[in-house]
Protein backbone atom coordinates (compact mmCIF):
# COMPACT_ATOMS: atom_id res chain seq x y z
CA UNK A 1 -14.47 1.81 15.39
CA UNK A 2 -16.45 5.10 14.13
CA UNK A 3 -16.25 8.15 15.56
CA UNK A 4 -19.68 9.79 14.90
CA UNK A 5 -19.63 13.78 15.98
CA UNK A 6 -22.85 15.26 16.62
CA UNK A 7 -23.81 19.19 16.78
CA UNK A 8 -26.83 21.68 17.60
CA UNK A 9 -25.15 24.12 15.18
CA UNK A 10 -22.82 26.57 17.16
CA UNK A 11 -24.52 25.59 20.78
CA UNK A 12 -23.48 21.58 21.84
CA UNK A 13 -21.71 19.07 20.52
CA UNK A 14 -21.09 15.32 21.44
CA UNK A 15 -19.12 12.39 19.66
CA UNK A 16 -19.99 8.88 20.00
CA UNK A 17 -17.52 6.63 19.68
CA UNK A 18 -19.08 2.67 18.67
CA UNK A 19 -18.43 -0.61 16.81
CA UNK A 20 -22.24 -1.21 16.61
CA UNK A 21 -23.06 -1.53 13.02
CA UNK A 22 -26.65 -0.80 13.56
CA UNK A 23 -25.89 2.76 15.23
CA UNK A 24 -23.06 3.42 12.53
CA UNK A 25 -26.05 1.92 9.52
CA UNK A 26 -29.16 3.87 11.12
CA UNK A 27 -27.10 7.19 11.68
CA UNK A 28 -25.61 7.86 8.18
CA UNK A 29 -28.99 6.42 6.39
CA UNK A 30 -31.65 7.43 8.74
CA UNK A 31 -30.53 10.33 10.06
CA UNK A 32 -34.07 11.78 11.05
CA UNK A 33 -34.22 9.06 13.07
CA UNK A 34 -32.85 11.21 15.95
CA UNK A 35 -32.98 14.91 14.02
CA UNK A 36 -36.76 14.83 14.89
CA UNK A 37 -36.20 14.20 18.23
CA UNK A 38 -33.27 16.41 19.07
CA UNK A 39 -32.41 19.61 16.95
CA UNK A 40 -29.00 18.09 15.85
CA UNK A 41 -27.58 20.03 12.33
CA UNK A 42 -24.30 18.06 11.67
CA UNK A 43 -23.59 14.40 11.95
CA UNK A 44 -20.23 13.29 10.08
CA UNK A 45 -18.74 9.54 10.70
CA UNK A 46 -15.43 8.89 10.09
CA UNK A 47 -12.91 6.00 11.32
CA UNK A 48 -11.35 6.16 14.83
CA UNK A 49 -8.41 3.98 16.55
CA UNK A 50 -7.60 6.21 19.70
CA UNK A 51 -10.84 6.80 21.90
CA UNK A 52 -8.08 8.04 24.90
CA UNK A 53 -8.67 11.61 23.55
CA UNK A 54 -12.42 11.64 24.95
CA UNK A 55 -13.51 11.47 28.63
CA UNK A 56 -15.61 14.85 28.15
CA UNK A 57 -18.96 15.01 26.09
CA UNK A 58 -18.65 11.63 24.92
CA UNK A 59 -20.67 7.99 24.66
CA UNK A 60 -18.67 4.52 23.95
CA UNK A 61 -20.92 2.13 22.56
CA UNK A 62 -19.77 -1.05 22.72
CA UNK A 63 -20.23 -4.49 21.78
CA UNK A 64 -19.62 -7.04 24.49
CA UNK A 65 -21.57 -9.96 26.03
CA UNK A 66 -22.26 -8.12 28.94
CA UNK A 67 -24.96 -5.28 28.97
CA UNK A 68 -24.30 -2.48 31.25
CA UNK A 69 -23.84 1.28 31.24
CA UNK A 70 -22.07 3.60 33.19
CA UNK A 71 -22.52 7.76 33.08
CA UNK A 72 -20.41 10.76 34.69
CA UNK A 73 -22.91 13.61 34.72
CA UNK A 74 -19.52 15.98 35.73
CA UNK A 75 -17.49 15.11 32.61
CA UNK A 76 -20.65 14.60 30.71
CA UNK A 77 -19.52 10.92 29.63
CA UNK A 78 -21.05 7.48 29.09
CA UNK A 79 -20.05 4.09 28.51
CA UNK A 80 -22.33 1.57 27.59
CA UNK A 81 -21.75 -2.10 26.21
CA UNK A 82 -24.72 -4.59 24.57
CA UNK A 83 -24.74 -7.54 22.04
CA UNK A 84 -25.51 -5.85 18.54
CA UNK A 85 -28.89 -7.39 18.44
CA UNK A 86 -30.08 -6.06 21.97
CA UNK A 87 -29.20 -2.37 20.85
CA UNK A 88 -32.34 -0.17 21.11
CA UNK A 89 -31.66 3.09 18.44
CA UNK A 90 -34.22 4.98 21.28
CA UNK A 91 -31.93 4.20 23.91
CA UNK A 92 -29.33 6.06 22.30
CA UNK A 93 -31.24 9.35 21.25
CA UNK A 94 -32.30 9.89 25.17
CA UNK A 95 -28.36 9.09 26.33
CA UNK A 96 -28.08 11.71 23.65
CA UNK A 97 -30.95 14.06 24.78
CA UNK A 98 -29.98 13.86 28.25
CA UNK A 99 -26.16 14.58 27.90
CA UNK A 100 -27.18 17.55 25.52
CA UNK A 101 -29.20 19.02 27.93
CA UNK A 102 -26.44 18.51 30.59
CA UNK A 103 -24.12 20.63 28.02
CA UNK A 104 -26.74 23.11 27.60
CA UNK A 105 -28.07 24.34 30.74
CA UNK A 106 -24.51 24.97 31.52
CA UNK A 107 -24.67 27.10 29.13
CA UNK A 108 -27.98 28.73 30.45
CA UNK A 109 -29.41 26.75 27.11
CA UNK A 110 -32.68 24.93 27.33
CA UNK A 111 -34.54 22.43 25.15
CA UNK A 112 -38.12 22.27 25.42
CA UNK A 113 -40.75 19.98 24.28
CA UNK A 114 -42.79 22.24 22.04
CA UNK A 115 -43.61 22.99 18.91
CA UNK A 116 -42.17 27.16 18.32
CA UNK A 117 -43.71 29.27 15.11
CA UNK A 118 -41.84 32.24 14.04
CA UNK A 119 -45.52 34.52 13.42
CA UNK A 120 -44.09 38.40 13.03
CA UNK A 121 -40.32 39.22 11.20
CA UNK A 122 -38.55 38.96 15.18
CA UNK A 123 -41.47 37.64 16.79
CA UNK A 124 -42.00 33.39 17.90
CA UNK A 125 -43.95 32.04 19.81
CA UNK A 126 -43.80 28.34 21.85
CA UNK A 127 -46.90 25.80 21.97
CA UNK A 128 -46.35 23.29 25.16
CA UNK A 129 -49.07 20.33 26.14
CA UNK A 130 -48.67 16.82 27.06
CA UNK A 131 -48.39 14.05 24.12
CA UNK A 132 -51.78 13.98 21.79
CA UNK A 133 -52.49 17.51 23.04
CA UNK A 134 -52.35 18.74 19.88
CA UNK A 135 -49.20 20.48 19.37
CA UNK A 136 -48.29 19.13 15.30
CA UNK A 137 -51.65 20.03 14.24
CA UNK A 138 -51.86 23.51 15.66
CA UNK A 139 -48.77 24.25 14.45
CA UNK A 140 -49.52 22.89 10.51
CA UNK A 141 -53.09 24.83 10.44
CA UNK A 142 -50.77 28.13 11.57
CA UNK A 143 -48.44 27.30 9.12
CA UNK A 144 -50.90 26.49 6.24
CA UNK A 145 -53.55 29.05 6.75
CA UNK A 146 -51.92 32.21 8.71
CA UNK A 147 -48.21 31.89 7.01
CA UNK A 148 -46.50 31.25 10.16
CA UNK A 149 -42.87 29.66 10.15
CA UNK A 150 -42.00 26.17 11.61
CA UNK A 151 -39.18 27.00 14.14
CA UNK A 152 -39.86 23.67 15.77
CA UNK A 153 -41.78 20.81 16.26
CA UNK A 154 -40.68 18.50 19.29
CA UNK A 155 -37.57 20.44 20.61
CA UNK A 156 -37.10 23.74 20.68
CA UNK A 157 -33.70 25.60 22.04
CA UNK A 158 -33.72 28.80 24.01
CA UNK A 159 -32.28 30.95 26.18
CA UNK A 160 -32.27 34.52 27.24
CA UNK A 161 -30.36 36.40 25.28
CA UNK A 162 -30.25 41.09 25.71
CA UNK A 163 -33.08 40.53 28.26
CA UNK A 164 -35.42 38.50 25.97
CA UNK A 165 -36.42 34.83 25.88
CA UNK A 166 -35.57 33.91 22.66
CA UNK A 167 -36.26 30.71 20.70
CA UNK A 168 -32.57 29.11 18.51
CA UNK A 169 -33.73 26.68 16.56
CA UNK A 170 -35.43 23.44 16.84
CA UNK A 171 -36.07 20.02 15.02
CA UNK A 172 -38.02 20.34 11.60
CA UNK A 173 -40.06 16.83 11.22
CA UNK A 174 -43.78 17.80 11.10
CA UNK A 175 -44.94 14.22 12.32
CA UNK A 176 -48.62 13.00 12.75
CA UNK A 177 -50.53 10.30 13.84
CA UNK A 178 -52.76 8.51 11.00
CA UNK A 179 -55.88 9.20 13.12
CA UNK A 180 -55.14 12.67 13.71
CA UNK A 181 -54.43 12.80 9.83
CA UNK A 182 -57.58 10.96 9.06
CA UNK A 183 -59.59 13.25 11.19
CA UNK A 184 -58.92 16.59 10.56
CA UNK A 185 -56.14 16.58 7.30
CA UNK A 186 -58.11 15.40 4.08
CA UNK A 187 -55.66 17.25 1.70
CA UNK A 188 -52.92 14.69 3.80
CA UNK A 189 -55.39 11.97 4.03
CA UNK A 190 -55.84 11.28 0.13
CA UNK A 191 -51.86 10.87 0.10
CA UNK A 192 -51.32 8.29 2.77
CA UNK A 193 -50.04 4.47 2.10
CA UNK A 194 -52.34 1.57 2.79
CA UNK A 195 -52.51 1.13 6.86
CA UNK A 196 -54.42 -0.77 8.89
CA UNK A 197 -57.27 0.61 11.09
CA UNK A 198 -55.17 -0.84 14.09
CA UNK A 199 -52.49 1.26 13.15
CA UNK A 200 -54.34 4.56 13.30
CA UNK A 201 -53.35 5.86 16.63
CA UNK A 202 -49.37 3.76 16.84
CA UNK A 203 -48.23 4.77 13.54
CA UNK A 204 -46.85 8.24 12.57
CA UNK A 205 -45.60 9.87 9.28
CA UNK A 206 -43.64 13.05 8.09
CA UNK A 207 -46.04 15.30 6.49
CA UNK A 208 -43.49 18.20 5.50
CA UNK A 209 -43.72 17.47 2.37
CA UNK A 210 -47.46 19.06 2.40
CA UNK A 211 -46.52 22.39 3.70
CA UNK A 212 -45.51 23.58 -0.15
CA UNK A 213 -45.48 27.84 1.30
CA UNK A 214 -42.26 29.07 0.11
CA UNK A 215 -39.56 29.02 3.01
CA UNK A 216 -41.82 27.62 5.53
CA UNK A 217 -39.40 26.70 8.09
CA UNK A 218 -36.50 28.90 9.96
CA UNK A 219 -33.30 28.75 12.18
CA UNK A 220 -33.08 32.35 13.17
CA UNK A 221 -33.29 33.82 16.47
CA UNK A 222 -36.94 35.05 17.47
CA UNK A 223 -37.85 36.83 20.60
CA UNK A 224 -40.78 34.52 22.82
CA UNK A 225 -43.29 37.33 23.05
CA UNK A 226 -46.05 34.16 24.31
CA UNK A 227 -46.26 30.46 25.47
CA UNK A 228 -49.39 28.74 25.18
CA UNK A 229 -50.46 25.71 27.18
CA UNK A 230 -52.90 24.10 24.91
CA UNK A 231 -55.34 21.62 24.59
CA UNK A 232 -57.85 21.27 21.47
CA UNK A 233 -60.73 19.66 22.21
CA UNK A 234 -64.58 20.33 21.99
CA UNK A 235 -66.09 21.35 18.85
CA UNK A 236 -68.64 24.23 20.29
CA UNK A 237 -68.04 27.88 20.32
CA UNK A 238 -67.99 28.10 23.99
CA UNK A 239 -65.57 25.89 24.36
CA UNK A 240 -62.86 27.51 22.93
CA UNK A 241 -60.86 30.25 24.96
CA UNK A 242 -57.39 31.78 25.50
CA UNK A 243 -56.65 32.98 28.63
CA UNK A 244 -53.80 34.54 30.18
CA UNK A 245 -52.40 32.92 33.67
CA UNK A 246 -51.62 35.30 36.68
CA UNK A 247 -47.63 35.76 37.17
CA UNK A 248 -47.51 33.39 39.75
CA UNK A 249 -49.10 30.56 37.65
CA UNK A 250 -46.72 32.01 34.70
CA UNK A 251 -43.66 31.78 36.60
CA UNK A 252 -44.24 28.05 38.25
CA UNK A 253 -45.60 26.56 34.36
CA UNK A 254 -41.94 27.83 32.71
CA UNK A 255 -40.37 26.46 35.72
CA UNK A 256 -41.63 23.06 35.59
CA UNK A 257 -41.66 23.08 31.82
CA UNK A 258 -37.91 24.10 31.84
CA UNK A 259 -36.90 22.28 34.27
CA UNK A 260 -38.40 18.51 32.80
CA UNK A 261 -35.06 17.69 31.58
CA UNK A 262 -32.98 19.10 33.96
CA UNK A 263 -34.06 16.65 36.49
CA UNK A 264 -33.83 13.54 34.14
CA UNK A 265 -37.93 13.62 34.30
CA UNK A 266 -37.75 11.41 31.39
CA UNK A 267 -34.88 9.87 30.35
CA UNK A 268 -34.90 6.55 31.57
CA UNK A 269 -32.82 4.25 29.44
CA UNK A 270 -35.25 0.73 29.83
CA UNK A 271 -32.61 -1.03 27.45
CA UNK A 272 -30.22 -0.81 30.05
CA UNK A 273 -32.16 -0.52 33.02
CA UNK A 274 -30.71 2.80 33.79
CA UNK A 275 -32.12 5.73 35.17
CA UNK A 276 -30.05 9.02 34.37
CA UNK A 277 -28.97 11.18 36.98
CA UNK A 278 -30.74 14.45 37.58
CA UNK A 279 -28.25 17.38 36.51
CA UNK A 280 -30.68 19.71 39.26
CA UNK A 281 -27.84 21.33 40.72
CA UNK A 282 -28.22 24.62 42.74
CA UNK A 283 -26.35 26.39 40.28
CA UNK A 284 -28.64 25.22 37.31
CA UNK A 285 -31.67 25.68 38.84
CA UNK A 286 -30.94 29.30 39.95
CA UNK A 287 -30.09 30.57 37.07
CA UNK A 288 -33.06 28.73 35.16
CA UNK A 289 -35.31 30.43 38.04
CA UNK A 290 -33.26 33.77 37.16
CA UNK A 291 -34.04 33.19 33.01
CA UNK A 292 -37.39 33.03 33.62
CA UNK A 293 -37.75 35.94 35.53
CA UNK A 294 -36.15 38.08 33.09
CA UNK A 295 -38.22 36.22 30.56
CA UNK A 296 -41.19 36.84 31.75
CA UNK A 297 -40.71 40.54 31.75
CA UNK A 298 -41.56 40.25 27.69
CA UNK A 299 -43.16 37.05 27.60
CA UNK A 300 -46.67 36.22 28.51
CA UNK A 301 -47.91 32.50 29.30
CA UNK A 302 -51.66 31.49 28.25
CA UNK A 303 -54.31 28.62 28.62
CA UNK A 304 -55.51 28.01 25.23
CA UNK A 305 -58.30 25.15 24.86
CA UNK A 306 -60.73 24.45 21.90
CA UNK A 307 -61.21 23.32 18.32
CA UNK A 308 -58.53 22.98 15.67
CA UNK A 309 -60.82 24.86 13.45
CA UNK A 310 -61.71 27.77 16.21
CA UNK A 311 -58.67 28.16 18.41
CA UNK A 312 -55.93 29.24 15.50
CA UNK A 313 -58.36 32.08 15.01
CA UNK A 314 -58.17 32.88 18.42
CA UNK A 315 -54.57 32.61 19.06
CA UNK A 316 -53.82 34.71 16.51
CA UNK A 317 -56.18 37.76 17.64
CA UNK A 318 -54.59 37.24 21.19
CA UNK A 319 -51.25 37.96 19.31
CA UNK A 320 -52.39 40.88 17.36
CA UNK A 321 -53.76 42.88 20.76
């Protein structure tokens, strides 16, 4: 057996304890297999006889005939047995996501799906939509033509910390579609391998290799001064806008941004046919409604909807008012 111990820096940490080959293989080979997903900045594997010492922030993985899985949201444990060639690798990384987010918001620690650009020497800011919304390639055209610094690109950690939301750190794979690549990334284009034009919109690859600025990405601590809910679309002047929401609006959009994981929105483990529990408690969930307030007393939350060649330029005036 391996014991594989897994940490978000100073913030979370959880060991998995397995026989699995394929887990042990995939995590000391292919490690960005889940550091793009979750924001995870040590993984060491070493051999393990006595798994007695762990009933708190821990997974068994086991092989056995029998698939099933078990999971104590209180002691933040799960045990979970497959046959070796039934194992799905994205099974794991949401037990994983989930349990680290039951760690975190204990912590009053969230992780957010965003991408988060550090833009002034203390200054971030977050960029939240739904999948193909356009996060990646807002965040590489800020990167490549305003000099702004990859915090994150999938999940980003934050709390409040002396009365200001402030983004941690976050995962550093800048990942794109081929399509999206195709369409609006020549320079990344010319560079690709051979695909297939089936493959355009399914297959994804790494393209930090392309943003060559000097120290383009960073783990330090950055006050949230604004969120932006965007959408690129449209290619006409008109069409483009950035718009701050009322408080109201403001308030409810962090809420049910920040509150996605909490309540196990999506971390349904198909493999296993498990649903995992909501970790909504009272206690969570007021002091996530209590964050945001104090949040939003330095933070301001936008609509931001156009082009990928028009909106940067007006995201970055908003910032400069």
């Amino acid at each position: 057996m391996k014991k594989i111990t897994l940490s978000i820096s100073k913030y979370s940490k959880l060991v998995v304890l397995t026989d699995l080959e394929s887990i042990i293989y995939k995590l000391k080979n292919n490690p960005s297999a889940i550091t793009k997903t979750i924001p995870i900045r040590e993984i060491s594997i070493e051999d393990y006889c006595d798994s007695n010492n762990y009933k708190n922030n821990a997974i068994f993985l086991l092989k056995d005939s029998k698939k099933q899985m078990f999971f104590d949201k209180e002691n933040n444990y799960a045990y979970m047995t497959t046959e070796e060639s039934d194992m799905r690798f994205p099974d794991l990384v949401y037990v994983l996501l989930a349990m680290f987010t039951n760690d975190l918001v204990r912590k009053s620690k969230y992780l957010l799906h965003s991408s988060s650009l550090e833009y002034d020497e203390d200054k971030s800011i977050l960029l939240i939509g739904d999948g193909g919304a356009g996060k990646t390639s807002l965040a590489y055209k800020l990167i490549k033509d305003y000099g702004y610094k990859l915090i994150s690109n999938d999940h980003t950690l934050l709390t409040v910390k002396d009365g200001l939301f402030t983004s941690l750190l976050g995962t550093k794979d800048v990942e794109m579609r081929y399509g999206v690549i195709k369409n609006s990334f020549k320079e990344i284009e010319d560079s690709l391998p051979s695909y297939d034009e089936k493959d355009l919109w399914k297959k994804k690859i790494i393209v930090n290799d392309f943003l060559t600025e000097e120290n383009f990405a960073t783990d330090k601590e950055r006050h949230v001064t604004d969120v932006f809910q965007i959408n690129l679309l449209g290619s006409n002047v008109g069409d483009n806008f950035v718009s701050t929401k009322n408080y109201v609006d403001q308030m409810l959009y962090l809420y049910e941004q920040l509150s996605k994981q909490i309540k196990g929105t999506y971390n349904l483990i198909t493999g296993f046919g498990y649903p995992m529990p909501s970790f909504e408690t009272e206690e969570n969930l007021l002091a996530l409604y209590n964050d945001i307030k104090i949040a939003l007393e330095n933070t301001e939350v936008h609509m931001a909807k156009g082009s990928l060649d028009e909106l940067p330029k007006r995201l970055v005036k908003t910032l400069e008012k």
